[in-house]
Protein backbone atom coordinates (compact mmCIF):
# COMPACT_ATOMS: atom_id res chain seq x y z
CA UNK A 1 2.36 52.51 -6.80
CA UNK A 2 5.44 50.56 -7.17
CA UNK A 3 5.77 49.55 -3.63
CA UNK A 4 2.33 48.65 -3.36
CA UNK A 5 2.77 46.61 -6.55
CA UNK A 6 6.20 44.49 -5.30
CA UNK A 7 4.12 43.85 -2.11
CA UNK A 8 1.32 42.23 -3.73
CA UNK A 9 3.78 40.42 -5.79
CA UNK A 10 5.98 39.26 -2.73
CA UNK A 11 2.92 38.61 -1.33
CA UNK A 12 1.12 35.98 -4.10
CA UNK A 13 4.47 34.24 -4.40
CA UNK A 14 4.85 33.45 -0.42
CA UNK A 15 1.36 32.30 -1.11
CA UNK A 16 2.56 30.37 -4.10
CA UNK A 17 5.22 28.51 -2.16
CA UNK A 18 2.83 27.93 0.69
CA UNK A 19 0.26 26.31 -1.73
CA UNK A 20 3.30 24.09 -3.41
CA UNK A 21 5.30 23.10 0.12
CA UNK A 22 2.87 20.98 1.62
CA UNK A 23 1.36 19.62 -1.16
CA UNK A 24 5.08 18.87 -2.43
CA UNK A 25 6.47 17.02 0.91
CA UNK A 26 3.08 15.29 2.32
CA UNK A 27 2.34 12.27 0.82
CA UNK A 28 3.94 11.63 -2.42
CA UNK A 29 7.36 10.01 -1.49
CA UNK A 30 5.88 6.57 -0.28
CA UNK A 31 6.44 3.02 -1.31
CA UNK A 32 4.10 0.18 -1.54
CA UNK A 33 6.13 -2.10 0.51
CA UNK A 34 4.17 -4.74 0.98
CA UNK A 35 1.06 -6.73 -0.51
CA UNK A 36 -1.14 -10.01 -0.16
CA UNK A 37 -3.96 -11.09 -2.04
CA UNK A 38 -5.16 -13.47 0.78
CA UNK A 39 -4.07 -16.19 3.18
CA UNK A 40 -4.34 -19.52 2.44
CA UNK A 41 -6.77 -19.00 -0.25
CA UNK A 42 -9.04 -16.91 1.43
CA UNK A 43 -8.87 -14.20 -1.22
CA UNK A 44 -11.28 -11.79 1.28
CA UNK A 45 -8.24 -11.40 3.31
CA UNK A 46 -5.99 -9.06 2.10
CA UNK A 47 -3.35 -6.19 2.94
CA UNK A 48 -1.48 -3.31 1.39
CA UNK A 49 1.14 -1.95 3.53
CA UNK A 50 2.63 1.24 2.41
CA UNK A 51 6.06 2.81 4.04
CA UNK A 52 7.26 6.78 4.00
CA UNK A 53 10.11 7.42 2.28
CA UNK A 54 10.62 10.63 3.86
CA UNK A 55 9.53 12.36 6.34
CA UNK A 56 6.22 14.24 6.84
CA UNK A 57 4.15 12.11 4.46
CA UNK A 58 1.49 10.97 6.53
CA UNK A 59 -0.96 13.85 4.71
CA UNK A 60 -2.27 11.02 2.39
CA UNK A 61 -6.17 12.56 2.50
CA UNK A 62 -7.41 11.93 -1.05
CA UNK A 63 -4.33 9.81 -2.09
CA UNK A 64 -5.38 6.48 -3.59
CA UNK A 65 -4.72 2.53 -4.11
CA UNK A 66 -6.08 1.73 -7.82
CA UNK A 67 -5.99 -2.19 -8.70
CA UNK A 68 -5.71 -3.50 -12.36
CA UNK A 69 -6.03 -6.43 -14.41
CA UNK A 70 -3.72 -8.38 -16.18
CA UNK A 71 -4.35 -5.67 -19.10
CA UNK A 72 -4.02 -2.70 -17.22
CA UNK A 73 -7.73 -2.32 -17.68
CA UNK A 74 -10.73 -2.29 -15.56
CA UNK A 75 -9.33 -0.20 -12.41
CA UNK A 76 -11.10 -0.74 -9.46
CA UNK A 77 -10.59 1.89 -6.61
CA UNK A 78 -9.47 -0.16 -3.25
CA UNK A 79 -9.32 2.88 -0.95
CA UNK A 80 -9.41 6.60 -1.25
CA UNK A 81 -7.86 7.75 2.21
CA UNK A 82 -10.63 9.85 3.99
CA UNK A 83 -7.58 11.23 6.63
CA UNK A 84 -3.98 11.61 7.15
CA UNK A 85 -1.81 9.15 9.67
CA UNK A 86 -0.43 10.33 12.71
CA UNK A 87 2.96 8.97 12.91
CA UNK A 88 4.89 10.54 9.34
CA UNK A 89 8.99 9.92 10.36
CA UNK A 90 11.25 8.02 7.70
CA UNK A 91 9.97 4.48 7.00
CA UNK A 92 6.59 4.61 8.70
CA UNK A 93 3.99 2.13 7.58
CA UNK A 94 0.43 2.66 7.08
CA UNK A 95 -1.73 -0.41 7.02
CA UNK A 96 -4.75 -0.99 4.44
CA UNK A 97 -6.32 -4.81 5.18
CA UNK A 98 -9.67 -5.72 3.91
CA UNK A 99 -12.23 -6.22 7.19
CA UNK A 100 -11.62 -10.26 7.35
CA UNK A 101 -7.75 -9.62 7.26
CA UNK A 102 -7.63 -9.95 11.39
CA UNK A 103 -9.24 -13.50 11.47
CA UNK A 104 -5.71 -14.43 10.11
CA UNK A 105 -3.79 -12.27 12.20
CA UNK A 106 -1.52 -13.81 15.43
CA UNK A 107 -1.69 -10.92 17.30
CA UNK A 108 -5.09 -8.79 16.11
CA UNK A 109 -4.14 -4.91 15.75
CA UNK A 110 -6.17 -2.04 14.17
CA UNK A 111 -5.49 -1.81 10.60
CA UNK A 112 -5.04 2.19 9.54
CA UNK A 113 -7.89 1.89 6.51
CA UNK A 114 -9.97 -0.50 5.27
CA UNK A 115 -9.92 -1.24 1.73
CA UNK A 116 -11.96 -3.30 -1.03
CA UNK A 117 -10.57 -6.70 -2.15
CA UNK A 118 -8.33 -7.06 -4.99
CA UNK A 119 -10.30 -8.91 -7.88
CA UNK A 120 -9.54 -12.75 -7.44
CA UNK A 121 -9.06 -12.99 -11.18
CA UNK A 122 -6.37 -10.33 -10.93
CA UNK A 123 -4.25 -12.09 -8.34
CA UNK A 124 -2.60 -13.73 -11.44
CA UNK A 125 -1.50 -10.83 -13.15
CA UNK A 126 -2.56 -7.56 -12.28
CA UNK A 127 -1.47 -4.45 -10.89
CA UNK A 128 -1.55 -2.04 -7.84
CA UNK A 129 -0.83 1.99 -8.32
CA UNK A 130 -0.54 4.57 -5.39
CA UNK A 131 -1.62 8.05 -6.47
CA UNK A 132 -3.61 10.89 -5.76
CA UNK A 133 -6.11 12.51 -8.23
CA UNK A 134 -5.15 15.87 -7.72
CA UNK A 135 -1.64 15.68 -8.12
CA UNK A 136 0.38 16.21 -11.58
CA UNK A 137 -2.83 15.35 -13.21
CA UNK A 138 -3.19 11.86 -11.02
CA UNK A 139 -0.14 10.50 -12.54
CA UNK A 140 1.49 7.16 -10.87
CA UNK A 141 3.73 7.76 -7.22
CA UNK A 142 4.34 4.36 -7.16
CA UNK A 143 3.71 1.07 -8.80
CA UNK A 144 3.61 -2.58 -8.39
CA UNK A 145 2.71 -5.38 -10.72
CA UNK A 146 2.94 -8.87 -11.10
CA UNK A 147 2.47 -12.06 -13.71
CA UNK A 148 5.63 -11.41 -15.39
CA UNK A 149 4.63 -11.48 -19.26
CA UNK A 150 1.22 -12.26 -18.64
CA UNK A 151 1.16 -8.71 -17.27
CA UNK A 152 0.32 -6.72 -20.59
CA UNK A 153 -0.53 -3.16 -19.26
CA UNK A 154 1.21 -0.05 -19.10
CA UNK A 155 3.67 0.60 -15.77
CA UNK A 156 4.42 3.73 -16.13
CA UNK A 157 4.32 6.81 -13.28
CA UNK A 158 5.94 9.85 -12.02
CA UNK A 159 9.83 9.99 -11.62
CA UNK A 160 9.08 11.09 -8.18
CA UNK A 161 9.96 7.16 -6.83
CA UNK A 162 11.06 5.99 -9.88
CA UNK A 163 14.23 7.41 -11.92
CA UNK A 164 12.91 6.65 -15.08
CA UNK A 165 9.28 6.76 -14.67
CA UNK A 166 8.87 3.03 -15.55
CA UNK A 167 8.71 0.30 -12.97
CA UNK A 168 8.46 -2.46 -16.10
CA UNK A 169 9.17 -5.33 -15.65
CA UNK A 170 6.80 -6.95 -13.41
CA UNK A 171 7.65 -9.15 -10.32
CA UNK A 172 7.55 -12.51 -12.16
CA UNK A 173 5.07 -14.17 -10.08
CA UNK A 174 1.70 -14.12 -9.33
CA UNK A 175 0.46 -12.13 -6.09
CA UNK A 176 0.48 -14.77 -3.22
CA UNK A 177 -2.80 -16.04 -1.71
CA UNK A 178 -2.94 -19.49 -1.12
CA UNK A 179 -0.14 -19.00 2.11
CA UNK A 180 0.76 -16.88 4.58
CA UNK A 181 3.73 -15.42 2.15
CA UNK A 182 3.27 -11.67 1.26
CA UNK A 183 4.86 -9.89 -1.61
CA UNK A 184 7.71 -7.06 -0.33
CA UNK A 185 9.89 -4.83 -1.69
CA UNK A 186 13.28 -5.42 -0.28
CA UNK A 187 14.91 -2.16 -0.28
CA UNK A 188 15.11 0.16 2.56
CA UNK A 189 12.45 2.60 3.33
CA UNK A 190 14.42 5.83 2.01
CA UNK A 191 15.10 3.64 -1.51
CA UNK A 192 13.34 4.79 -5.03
CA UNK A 193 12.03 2.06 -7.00
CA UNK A 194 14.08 0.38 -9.68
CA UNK A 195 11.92 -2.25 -11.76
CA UNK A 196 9.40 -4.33 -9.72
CA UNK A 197 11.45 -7.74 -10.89
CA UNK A 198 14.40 -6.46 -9.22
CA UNK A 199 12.72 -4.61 -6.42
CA UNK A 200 10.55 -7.17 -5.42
CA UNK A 201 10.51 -10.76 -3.41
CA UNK A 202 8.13 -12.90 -1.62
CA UNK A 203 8.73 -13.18 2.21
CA UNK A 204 11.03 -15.81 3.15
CA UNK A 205 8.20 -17.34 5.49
CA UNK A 206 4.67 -15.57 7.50
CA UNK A 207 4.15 -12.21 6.51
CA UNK A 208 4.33 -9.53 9.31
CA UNK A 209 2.52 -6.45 8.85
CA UNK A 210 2.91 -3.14 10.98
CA UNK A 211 0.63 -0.38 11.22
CA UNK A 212 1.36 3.64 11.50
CA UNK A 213 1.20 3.51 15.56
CA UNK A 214 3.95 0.51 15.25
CA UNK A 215 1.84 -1.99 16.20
CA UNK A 216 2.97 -5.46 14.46
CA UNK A 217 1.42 -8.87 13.65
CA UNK A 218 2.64 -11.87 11.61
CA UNK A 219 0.35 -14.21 9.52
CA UNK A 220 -0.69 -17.58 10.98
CA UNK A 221 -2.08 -20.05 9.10
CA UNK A 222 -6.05 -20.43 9.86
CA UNK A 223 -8.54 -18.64 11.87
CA UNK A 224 -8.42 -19.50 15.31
CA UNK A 225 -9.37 -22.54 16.40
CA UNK A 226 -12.05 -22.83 19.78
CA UNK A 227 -10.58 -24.03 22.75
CA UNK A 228 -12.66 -27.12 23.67
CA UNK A 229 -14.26 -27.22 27.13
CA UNK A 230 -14.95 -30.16 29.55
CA UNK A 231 -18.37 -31.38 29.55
CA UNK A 232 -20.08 -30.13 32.18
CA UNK A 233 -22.69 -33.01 32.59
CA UNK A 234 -22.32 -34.90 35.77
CA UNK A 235 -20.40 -38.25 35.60
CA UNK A 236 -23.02 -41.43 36.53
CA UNK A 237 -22.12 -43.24 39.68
């Protein structure tokens, strides 16, 4: 009876641990490294780059980019991750553009997702949280928000990225659109947030984004313009 007893209870907690492992080290150390809210006022085109802190996170099924307003109010769901990545070593990207995000791209390359648009109206104060529903009751992996004190809602979260659990205060500016500028957090990919003011910086010129494969692309500034073409109508004599 007894040994039949310590097996089943060696047994449920190897099946305990194998439960909590994965779900522990697969997609919860990541940083949002990297957001626009369009390019040169196009507010359609946008991108979310996130980056691994660790490696083996690229399990990000179900994880999810939740936008706010200046309030923290009103969330609106830009992407629930249907898959994981392929590529999941330390500082790997995965790429999340809106579908009219390539027009504005020098070099076109697959984004990883495809996500909704940020709100316009919450490009001047707003902010972005990466989670996933079913973890530690869907609390906050990582945050970013912006609009300084015009930024009124909560930025709290997990201490999993963040010491404290607060990523207050907000990056002091609005979220760029109206360039080719992105905001980026300027720490390396293995660093845990501090505060978003401190953490946080707009690029010194075009955005480049990168996506899990390692594909990269900088920002130009318009859609492409046609080549024009000889007229082929013949010349009097």
């Amino acid at each position: 009876y007894h040994a039949t007893t310590r097996r089943q209870w060696v047994l449920g907690l190897l099946i305990s641990f194998a439960c909590v492992v994965p779900l522990h080290a697969s997609f919860h150390l990541m940083q949002i490294e990297q957001v626009i809210g369009g390019v040169n006022g196009d507010t359609t085109a946008q991108a979310v780059q996130l980056r691994m802190r660790s490696s083996g996170e690229n399990f990000v099924t179900g994880a999810q980019l939740i936008a706010f307003d200046a309030a923290g109010n009103n969330p609106i769901t830009l992407v629930t991750f249907p898959s994981g990545v392929t590529t999941g070593t330390v500082g790997s990207r995965i790429l999340i553009t809106t579908a009219t995000f390539q027009d504005y791209e020098t070099t076109p390359i697959p984004s990883d997702f495809t996500m909704t648009a940020i709100p316009a109206s919450y490009l001047a104060a707003g902010r972005i949280a990466y989670l996933n529903p079913i973890f530690m009751n869907g609390g906050v992996l990582w945050s970013v928000s912006w609009g300084g004190v015009n930024y009124t809602g909560p930025n709290t979260g997990l201490t999993t990225n963040d010491a404290d659990g607060n990523f207050v205060p907000p990056f002091d500016g609005v979220l760029p659109s109206d360039g080719t500028t992105a905001l980026q957090f300027t720490g390396p990919a293995t660093a845990m947030s501090t505060t978003n003011a401190a953490d946080y910086a707009l690029t010194t010129g075009p955005a480049t984004f990168t996506n899990n494969a390692g594909d990269s692309t900088s920002i130009s500034g318009g859609m492409p313009t046609p080549t024009a073409t000889a007229s082929s109508t013949p010349t009097p004599v």
